[in-house]
C-alpha atoms as a PDB file:
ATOM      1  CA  UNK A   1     -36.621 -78.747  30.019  1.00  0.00           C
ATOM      2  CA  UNK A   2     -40.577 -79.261  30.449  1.00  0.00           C
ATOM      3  CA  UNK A   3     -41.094 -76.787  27.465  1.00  0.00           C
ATOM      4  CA  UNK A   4     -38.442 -78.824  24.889  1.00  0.00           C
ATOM      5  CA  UNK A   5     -39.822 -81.955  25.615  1.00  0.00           C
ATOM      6  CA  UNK A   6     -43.314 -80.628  24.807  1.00  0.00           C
ATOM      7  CA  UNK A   7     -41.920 -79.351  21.257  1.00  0.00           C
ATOM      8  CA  UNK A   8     -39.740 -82.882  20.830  1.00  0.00           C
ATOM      9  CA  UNK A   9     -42.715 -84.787  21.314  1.00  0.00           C
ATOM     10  CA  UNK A  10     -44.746 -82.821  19.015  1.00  0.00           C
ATOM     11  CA  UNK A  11     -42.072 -83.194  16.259  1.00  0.00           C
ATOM     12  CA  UNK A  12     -42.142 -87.080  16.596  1.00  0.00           C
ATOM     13  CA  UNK A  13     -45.607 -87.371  16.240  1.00  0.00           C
ATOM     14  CA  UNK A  14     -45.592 -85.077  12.898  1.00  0.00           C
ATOM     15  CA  UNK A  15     -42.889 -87.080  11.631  1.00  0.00           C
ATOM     16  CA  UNK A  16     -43.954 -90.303  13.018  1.00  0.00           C
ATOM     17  CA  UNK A  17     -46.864 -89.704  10.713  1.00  0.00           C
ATOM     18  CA  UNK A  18     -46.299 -91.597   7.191  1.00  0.00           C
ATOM     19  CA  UNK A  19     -48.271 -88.945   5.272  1.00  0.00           C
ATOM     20  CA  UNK A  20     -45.834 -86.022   5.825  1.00  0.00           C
ATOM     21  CA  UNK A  21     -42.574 -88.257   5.256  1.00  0.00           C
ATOM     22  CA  UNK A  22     -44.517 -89.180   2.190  1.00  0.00           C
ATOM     23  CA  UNK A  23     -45.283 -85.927   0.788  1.00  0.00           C
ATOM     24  CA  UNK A  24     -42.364 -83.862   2.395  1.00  0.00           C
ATOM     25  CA  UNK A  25     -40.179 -84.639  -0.385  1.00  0.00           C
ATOM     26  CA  UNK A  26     -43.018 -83.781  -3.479  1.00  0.00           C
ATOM     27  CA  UNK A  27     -43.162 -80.537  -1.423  1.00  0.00           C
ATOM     28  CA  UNK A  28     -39.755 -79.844  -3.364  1.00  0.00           C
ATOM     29  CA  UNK A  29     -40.331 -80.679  -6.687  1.00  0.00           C
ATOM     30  CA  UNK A  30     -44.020 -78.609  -6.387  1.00  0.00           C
ATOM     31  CA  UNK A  31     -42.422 -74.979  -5.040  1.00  0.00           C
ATOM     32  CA  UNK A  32     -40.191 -75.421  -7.695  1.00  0.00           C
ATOM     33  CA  UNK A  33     -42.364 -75.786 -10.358  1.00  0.00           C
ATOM     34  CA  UNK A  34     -44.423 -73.534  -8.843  1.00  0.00           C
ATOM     35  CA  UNK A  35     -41.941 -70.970  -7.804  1.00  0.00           C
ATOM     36  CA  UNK A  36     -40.388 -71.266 -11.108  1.00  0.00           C
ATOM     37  CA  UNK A  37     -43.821 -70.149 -12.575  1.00  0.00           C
ATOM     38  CA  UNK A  38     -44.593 -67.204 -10.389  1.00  0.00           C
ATOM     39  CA  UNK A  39     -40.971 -66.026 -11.308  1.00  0.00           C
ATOM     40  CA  UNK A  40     -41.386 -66.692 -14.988  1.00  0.00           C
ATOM     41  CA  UNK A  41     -45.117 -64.919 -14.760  1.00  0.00           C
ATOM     42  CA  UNK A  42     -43.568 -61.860 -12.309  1.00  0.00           C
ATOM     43  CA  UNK A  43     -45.857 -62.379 -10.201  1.00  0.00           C
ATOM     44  CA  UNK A  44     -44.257 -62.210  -6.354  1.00  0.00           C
ATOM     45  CA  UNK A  45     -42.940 -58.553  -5.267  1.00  0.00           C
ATOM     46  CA  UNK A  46     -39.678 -57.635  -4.888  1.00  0.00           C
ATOM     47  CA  UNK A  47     -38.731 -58.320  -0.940  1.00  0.00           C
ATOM     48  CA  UNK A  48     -35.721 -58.488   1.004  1.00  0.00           C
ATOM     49  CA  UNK A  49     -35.335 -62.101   0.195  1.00  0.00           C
ATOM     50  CA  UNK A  50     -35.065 -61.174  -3.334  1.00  0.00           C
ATOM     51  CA  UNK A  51     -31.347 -60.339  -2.634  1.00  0.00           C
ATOM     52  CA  UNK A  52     -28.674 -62.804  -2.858  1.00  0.00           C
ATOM     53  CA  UNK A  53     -27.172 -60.726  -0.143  1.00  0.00           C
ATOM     54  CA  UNK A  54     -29.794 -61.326   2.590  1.00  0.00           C
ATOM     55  CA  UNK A  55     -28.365 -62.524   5.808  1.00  0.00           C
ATOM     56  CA  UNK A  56     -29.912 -66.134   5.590  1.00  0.00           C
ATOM     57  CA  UNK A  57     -28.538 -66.512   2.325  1.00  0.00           C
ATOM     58  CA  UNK A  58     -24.700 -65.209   3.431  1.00  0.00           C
ATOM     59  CA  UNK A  59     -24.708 -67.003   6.760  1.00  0.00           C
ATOM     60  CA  UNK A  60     -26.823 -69.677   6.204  1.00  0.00           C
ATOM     61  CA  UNK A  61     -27.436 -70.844   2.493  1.00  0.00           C
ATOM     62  CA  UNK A  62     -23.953 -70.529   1.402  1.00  0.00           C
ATOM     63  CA  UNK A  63     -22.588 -72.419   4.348  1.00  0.00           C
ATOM     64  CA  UNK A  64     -25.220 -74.980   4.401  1.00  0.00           C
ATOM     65  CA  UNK A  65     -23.846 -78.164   4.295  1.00  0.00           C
ATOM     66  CA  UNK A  66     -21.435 -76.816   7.009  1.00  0.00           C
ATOM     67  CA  UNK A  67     -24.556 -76.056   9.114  1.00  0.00           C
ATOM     68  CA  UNK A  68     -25.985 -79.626   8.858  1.00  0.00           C
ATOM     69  CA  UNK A  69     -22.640 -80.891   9.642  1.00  0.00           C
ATOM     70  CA  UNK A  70     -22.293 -79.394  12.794  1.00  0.00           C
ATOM     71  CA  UNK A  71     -25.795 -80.224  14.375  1.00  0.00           C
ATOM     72  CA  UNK A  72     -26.101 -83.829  13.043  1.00  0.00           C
ATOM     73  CA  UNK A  73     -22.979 -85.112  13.688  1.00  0.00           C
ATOM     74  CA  UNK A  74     -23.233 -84.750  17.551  1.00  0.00           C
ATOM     75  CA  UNK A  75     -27.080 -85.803  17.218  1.00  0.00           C
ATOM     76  CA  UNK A  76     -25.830 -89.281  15.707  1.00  0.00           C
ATOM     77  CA  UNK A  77     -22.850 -89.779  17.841  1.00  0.00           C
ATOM     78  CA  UNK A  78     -25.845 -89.187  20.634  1.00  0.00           C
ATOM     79  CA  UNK A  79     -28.684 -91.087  19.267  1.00  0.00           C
ATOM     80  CA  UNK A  80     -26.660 -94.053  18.004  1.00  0.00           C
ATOM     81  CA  UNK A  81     -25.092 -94.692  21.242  1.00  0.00           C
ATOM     82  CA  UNK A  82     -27.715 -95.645  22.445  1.00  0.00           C
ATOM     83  CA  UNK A  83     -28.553 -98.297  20.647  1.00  0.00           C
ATOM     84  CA  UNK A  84     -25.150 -99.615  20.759  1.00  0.00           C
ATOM     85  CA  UNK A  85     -21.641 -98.990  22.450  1.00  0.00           C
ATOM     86  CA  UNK A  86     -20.147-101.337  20.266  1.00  0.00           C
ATOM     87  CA  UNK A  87     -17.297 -98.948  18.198  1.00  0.00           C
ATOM     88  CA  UNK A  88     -17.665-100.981  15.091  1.00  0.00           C
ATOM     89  CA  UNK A  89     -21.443 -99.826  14.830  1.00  0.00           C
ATOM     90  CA  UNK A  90     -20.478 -96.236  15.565  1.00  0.00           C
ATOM     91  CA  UNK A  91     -18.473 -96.013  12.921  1.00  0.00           C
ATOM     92  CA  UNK A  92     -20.647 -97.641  10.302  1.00  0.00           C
ATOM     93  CA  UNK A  93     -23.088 -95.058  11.657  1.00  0.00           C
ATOM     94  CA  UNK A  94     -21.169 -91.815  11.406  1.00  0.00           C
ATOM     95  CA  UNK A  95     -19.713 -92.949   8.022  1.00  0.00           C
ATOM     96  CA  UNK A  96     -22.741 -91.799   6.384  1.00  0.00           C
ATOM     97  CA  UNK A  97     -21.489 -88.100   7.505  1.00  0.00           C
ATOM     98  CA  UNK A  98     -18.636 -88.405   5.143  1.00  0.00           C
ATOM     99  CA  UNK A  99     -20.090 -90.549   2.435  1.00  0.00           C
ATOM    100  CA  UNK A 100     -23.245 -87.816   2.095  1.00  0.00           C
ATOM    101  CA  UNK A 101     -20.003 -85.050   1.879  1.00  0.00           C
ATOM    102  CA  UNK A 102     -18.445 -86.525  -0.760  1.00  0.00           C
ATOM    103  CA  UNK A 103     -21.744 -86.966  -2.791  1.00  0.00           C
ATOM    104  CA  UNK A 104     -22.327 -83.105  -1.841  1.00  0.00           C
ATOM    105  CA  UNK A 105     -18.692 -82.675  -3.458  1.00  0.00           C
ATOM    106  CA  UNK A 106     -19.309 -84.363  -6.354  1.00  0.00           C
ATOM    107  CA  UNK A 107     -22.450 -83.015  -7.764  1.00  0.00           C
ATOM    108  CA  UNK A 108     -21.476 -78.804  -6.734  1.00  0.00           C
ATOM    109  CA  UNK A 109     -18.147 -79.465  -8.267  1.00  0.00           C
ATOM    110  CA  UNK A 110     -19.794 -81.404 -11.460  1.00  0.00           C
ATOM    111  CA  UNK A 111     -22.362 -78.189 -11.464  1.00  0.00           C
ATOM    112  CA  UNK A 112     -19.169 -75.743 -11.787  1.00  0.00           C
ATOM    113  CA  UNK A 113     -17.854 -77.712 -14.317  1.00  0.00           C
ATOM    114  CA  UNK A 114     -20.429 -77.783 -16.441  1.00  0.00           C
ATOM    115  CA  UNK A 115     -21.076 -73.963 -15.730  1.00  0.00           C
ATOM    116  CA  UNK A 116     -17.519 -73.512 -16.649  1.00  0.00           C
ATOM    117  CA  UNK A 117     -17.415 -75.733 -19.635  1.00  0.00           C
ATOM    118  CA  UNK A 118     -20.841 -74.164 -21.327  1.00  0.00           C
ATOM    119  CA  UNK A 119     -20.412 -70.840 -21.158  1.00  0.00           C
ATOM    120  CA  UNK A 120     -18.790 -67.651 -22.434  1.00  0.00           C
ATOM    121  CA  UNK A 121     -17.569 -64.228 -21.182  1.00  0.00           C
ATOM    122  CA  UNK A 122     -19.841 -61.057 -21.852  1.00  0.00           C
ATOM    123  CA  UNK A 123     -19.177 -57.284 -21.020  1.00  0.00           C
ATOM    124  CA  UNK A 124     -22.534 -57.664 -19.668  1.00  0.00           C
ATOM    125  CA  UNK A 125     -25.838 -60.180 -18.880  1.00  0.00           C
ATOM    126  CA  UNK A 126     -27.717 -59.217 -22.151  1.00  0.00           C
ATOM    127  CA  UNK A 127     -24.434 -61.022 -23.740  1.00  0.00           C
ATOM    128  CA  UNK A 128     -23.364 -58.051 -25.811  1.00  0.00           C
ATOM    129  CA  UNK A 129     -19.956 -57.885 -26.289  1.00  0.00           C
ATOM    130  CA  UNK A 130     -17.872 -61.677 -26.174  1.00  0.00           C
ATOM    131  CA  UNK A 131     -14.743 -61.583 -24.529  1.00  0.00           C
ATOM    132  CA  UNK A 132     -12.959 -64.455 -26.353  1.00  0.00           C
ATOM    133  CA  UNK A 133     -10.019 -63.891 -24.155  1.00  0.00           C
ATOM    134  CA  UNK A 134     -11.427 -65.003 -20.719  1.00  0.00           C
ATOM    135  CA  UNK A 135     -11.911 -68.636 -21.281  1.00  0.00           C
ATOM    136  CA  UNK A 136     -13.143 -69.481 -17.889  1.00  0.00           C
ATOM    137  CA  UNK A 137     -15.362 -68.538 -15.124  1.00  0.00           C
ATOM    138  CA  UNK A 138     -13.040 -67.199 -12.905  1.00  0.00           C
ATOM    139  CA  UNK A 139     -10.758 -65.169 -15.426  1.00  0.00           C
ATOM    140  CA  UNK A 140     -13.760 -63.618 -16.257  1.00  0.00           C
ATOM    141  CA  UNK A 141     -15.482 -62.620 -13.325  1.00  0.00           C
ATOM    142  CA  UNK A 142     -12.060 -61.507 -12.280  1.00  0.00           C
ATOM    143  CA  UNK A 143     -11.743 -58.938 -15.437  1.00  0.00           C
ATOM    144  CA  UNK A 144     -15.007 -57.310 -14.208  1.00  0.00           C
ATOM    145  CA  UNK A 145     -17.465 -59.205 -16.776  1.00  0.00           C
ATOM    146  CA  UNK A 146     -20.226 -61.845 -16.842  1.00  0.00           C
ATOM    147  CA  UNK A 147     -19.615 -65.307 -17.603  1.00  0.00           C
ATOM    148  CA  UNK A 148     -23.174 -67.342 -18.707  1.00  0.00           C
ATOM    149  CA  UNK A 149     -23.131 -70.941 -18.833  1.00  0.00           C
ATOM    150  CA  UNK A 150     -25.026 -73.678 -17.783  1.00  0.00           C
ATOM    151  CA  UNK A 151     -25.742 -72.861 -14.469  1.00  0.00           C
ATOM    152  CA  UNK A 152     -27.540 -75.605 -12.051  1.00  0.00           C
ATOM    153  CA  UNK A 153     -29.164 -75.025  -9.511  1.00  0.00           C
ATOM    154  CA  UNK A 154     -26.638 -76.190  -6.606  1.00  0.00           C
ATOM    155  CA  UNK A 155     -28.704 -73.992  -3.746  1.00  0.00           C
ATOM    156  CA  UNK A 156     -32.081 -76.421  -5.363  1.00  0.00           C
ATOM    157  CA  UNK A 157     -30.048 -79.261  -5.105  1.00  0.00           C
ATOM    158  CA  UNK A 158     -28.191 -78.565  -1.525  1.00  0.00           C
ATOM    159  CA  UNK A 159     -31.431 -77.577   0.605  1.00  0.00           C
ATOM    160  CA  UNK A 160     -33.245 -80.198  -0.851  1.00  0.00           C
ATOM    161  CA  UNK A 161     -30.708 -82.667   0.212  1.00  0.00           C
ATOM    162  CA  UNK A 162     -29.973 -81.602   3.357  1.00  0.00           C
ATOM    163  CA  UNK A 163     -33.374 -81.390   4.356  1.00  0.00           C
ATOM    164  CA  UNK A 164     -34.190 -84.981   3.249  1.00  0.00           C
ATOM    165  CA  UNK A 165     -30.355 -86.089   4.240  1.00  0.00           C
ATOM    166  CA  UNK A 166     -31.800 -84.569   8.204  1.00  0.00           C
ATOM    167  CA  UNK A 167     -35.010 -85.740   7.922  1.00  0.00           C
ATOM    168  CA  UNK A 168     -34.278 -89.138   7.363  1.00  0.00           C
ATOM    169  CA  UNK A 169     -31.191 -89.281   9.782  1.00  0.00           C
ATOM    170  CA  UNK A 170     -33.353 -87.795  12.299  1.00  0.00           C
ATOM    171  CA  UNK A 171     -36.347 -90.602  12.088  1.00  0.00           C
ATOM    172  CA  UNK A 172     -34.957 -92.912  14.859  1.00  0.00           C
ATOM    173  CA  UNK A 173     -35.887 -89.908  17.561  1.00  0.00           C
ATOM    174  CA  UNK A 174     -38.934 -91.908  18.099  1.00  0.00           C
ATOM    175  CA  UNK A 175     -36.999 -94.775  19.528  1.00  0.00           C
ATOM    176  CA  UNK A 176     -35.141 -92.720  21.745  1.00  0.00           C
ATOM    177  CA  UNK A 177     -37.779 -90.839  23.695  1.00  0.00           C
ATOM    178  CA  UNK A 178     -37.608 -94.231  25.789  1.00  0.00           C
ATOM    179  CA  UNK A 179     -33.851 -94.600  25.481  1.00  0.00           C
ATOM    180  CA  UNK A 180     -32.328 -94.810  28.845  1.00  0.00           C
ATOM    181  CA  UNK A 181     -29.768 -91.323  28.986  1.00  0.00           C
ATOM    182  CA  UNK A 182     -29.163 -89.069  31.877  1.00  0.00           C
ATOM    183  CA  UNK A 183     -30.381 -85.995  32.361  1.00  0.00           C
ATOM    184  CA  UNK A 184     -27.910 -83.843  30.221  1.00  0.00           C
ATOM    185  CA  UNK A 185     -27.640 -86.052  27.136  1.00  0.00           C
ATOM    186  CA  UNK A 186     -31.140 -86.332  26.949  1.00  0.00           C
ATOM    187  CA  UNK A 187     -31.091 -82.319  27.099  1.00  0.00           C
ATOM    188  CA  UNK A 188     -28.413 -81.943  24.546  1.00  0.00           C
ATOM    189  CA  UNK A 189     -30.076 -84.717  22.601  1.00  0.00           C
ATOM    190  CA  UNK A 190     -33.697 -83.039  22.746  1.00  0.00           C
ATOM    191  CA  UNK A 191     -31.977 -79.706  21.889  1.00  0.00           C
ATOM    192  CA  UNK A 192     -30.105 -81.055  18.637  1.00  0.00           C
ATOM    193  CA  UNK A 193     -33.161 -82.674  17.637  1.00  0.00           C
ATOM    194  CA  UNK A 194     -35.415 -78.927  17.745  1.00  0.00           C
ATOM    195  CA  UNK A 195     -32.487 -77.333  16.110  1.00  0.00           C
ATOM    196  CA  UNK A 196     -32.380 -79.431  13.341  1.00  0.00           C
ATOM    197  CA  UNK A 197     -36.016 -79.314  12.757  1.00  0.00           C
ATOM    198  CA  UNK A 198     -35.570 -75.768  12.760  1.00  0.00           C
ATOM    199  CA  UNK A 199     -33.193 -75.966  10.089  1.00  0.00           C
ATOM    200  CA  UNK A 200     -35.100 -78.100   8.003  1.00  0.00           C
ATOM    201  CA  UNK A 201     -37.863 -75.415   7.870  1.00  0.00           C
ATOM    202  CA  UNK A 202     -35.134 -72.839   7.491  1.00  0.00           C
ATOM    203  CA  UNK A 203     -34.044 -74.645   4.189  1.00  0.00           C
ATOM    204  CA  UNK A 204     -37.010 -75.571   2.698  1.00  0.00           C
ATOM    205  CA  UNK A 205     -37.856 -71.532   3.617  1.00  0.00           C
ATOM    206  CA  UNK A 206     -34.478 -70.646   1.468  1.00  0.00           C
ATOM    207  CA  UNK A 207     -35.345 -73.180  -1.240  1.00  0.00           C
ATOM    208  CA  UNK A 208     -39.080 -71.279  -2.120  1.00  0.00           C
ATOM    209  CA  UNK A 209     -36.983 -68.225  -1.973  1.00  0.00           C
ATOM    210  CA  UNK A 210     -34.839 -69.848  -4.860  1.00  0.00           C
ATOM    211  CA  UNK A 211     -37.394 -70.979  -6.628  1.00  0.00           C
ATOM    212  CA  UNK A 212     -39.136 -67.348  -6.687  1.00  0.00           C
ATOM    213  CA  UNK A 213     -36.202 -65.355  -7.150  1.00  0.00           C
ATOM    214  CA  UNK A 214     -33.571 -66.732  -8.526  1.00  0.00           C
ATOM    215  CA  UNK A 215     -32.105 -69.069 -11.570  1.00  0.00           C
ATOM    216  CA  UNK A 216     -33.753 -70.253 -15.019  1.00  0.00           C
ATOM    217  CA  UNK A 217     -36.873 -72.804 -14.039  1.00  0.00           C
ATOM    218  CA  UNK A 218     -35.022 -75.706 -15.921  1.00  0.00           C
ATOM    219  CA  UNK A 219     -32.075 -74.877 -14.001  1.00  0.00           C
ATOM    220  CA  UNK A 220     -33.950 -75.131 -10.843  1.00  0.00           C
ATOM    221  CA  UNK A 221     -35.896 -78.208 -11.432  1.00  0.00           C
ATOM    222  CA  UNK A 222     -32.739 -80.127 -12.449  1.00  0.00           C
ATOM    223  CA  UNK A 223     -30.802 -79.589  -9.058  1.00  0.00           C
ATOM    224  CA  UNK A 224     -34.027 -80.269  -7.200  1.00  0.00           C
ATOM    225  CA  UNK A 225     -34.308 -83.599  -8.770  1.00  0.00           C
ATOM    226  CA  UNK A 226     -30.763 -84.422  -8.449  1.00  0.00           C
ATOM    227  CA  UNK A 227     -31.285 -83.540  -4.403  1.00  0.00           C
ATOM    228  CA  UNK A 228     -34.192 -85.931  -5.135  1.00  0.00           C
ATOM    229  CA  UNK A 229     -32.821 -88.527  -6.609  1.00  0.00           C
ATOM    230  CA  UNK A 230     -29.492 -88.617  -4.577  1.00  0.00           C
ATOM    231  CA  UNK A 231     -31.509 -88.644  -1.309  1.00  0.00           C
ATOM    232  CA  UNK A 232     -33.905 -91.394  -2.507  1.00  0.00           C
ATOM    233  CA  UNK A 233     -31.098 -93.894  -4.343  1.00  0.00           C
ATOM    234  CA  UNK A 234     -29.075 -93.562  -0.338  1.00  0.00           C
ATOM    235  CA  UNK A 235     -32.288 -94.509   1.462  1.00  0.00           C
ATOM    236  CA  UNK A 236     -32.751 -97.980  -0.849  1.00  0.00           C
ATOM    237  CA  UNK A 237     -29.458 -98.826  -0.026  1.00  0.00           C
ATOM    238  CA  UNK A 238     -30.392 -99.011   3.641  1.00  0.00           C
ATOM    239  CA  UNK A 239     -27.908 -96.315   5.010  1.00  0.00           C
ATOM    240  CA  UNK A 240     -30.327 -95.001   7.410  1.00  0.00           C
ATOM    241  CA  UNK A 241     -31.340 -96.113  10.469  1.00  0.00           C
ATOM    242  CA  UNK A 242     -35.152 -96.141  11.258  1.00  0.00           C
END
């Protein structure tokens, strides 16, 4: 217990700090630039995050929304009790859980329609060979060939989002280390709080893997900036609590 409150109060005071809530989200839009370079230039080694088929990529990347779902849901129920019972307030709280998952619906779907709608169905990636025959994505990957569209970036855009979408949600933890809880919420409440600063790091870990491994740079910088922008235009509007 001793040990977690040591690491909780170490978090607030790094993000209690204006400077890295400030630059935390340019951090994005430089590895990708960056990354994007390195890739272009073929410059970072081969590694076992160079395969889609790592194990933070299968269990974690893919299902990432899913993952932020299940810690920060429970961490605002928490957190937001405690600054009031009233059931009204809850539920203009937690309503940010489902508005955030339909903007998360909207822009993947939008980036396999646009994927669908640009491209074209090879025998292989050097696009010899057009099968005129498939007409969309999944005909064609179906058949055994490569379809090449327009493909955005939806891991740039999901990891950034998240990770802004828990960073900000997470900001009123420095109003609650004097919040009056028992003994096990303020356990379960410290423990949600580490674990979602863990996954943070974990995604913006996953998104410099993107950046160096994977997708066009233009691609890349377009789904960052939509994480960007999305994240940003929900803050103005004041659904956060800080």
């Amino acid at each position: 217990m001793a040990a977690v409150n040591v690491i909780v109060d170490k978090l607030v005071c790094f993000w209690g700090n204006p400077n890295p809530r400030r630059v935390f989200p340019w951090m994005f839009l430089l590895i990708s630039i960056t990354g994007s370079l390195l890739k272009e230039l073929q410059l970072v080694p081969e590694t076992y995050f160079s395969s889609s088929r790592n194990i933070l990529n299968l269990y974690f990347v893919k299902v990432s929304w899913g993952w932020t779902l299940l810690l920060l849901s429970p961490f605002l129920l928490l957190s937001n009790a405690s600054f009031s019972r009233d059931v009204s307030f809850l539920t203009r709280r937690l309503l940010a859980l489902p508005i955030a998952t339909a903007v998360w619906y909207v822009f993947t779907e939008s980036f396999f329609y646009i994927e669908d709608v640009t491209g074209s169905c090879f025998q292989t990636n050097s696009m010899d060979d057009l099968k005129i025959e498939f007409t969309s994505k999944t005909m064609c990957r179906r058949a055994g060939f490569h379809w090449l569209g327009y493909d955005i970036s939806g891991h740039s855009f999901i990891l950034t989002y998240s990770a802004l979408f828990i960073m900000e949600e997470t900001a009123p933890m420095a109003y609650l280390k004097n919040a009056n809880f028992s003994a096990l919420p303020r356990l379960v409440l410290n423990l949600l709080y580490v674990a979602l600063n863990c996954l943070v790091f974990l995604w913006l870990w996953m998104f410099t893997c993107t950046s160096v491994y994977f997708h066009n740079p233009f691609d890349k910088l377009l789904g960052t900036l939509c994480g960007l922008l999305e994240e940003s235009k929900r803050v103005a509007e004041g659904r956060t609590l800080t």
